[in-house]
N, C-alpha and C. Protein backbone atom coordinates (compact mmCIF):
# COMPACT_ATOMS: atom_id res chain seq x y z
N UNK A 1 14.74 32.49 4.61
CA UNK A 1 15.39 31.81 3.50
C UNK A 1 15.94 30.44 3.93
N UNK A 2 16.45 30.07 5.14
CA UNK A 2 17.32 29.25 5.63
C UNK A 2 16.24 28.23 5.63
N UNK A 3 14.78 28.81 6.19
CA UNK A 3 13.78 27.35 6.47
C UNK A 3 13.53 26.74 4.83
N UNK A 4 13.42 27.33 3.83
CA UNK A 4 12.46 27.13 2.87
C UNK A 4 14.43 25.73 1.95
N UNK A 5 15.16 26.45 2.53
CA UNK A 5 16.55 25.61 1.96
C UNK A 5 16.06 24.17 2.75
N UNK A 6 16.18 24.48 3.81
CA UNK A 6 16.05 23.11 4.63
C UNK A 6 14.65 22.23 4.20
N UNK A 7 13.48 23.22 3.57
CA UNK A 7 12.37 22.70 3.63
C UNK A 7 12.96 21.66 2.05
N UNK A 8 13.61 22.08 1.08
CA UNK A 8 13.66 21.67 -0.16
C UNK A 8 14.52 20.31 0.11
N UNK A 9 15.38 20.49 1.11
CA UNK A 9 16.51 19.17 1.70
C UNK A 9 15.49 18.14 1.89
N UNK A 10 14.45 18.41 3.12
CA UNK A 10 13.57 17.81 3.41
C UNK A 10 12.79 16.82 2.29
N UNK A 11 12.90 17.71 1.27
CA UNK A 11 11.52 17.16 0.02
C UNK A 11 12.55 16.27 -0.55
N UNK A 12 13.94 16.41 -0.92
CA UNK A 12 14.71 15.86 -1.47
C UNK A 12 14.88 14.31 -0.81
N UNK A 13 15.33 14.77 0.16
CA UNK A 13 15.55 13.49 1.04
C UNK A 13 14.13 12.28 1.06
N UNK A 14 13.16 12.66 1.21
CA UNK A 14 11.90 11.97 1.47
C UNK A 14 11.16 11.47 -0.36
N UNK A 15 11.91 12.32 -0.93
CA UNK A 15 11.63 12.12 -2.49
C UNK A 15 12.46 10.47 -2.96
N UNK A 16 13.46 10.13 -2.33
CA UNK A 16 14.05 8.95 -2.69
C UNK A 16 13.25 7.70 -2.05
N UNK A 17 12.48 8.20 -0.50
CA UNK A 17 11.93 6.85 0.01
C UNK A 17 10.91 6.81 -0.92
N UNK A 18 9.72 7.62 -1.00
CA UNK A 18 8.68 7.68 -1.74
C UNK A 18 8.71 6.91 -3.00
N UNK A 19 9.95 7.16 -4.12
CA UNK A 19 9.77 6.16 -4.82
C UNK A 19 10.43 4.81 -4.75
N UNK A 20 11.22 4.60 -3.64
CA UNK A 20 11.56 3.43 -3.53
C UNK A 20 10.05 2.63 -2.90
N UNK A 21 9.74 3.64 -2.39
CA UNK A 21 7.90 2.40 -2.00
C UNK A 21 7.00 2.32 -3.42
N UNK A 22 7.28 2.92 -4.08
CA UNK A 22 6.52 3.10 -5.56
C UNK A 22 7.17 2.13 -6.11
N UNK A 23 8.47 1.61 -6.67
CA UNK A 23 9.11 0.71 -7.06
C UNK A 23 8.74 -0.67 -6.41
N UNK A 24 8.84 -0.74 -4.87
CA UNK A 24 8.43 -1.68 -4.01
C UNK A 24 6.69 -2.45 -4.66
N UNK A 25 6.04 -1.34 -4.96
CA UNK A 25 4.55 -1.65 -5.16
C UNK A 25 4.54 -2.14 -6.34
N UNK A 26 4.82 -1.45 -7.57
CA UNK A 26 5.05 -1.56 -8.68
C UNK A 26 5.20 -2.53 -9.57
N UNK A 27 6.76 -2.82 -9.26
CA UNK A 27 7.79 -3.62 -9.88
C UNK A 27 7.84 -4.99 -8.66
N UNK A 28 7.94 -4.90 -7.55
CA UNK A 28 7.97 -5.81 -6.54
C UNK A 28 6.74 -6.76 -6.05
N UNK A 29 5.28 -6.02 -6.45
CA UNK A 29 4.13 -6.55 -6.12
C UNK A 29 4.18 -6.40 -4.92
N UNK A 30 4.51 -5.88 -4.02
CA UNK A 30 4.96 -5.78 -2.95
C UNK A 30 3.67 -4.69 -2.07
N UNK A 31 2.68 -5.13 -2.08
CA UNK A 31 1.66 -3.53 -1.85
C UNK A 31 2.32 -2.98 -0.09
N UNK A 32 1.63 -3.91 0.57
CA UNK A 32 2.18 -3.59 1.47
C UNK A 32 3.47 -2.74 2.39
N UNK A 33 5.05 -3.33 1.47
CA UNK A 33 5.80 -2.83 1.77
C UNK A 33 6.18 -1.40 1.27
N UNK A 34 5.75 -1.31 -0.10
CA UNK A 34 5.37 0.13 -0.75
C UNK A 34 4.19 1.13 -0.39
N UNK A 35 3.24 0.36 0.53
CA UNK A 35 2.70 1.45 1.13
C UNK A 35 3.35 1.99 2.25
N UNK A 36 4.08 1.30 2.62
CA UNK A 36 4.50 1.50 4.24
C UNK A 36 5.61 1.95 4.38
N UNK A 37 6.29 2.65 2.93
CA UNK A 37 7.65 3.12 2.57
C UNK A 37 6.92 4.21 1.91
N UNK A 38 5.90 4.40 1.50
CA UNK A 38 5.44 5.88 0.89
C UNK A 38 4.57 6.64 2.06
N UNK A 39 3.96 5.99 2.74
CA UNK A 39 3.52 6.67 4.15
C UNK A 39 4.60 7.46 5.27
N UNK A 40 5.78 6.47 5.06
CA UNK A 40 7.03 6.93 5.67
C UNK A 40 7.35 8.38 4.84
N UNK A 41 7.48 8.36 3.71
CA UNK A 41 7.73 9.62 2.81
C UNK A 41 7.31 10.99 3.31
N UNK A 42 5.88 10.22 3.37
CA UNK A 42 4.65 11.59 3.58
C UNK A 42 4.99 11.97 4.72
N UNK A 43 4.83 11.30 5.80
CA UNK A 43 4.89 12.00 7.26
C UNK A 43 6.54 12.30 7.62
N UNK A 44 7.45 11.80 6.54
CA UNK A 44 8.63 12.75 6.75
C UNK A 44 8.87 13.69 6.46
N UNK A 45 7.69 14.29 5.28
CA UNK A 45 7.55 15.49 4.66
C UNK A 45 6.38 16.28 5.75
N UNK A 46 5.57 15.45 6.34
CA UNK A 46 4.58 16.80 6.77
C UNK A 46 4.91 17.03 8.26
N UNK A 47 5.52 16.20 9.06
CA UNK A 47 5.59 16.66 10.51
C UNK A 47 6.73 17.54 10.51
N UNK A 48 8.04 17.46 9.77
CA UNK A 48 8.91 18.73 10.36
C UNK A 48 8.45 19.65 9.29
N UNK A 49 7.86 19.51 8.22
CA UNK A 49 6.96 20.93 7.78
C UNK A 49 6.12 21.75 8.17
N UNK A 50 5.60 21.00 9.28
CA UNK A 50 4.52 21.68 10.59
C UNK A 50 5.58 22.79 11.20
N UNK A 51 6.09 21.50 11.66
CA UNK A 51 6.87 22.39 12.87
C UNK A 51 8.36 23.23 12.32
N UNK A 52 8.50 23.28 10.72
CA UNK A 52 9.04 24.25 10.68
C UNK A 52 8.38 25.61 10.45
N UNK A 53 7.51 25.28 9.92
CA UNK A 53 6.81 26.82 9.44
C UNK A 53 5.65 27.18 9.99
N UNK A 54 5.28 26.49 11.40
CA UNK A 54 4.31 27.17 12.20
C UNK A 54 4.94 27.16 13.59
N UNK A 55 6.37 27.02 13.78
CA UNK A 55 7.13 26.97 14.92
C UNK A 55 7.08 28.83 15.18
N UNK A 56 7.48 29.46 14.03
CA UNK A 56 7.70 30.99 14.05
C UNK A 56 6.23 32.15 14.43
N UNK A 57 5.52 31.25 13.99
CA UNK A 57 3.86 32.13 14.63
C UNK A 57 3.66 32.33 16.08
């Protein structure tokens, strides 16, 4: 139960960069810096999602 809390913190937290690079792209014309703020998103969401839920196998 404790991982899947932390996993939702995780999504939460990485849910604000994601659209601040979407806004960046968007509204800013900004491609670059909105890709490179939504890539940040992703791999803040998938590397400690690795290693939380295949740490226990």
């Amino acid at each position: 139960m404790k991982i899947y809390a932390l996993a939702l913190f995780i999504l939460a937290g990485s849910y604000y960069t994601f659209t601040y690079g979407k806004s960046l792209w968007v509204d800013d014309k900004n491609i670059l810096a909105g890709f490179g703020a939504a890539l940040v998103a992703v791999l803040a969401i998938i590397v400690p999602a690795i290693f939380l839920f295949f740490r226990n196998q």
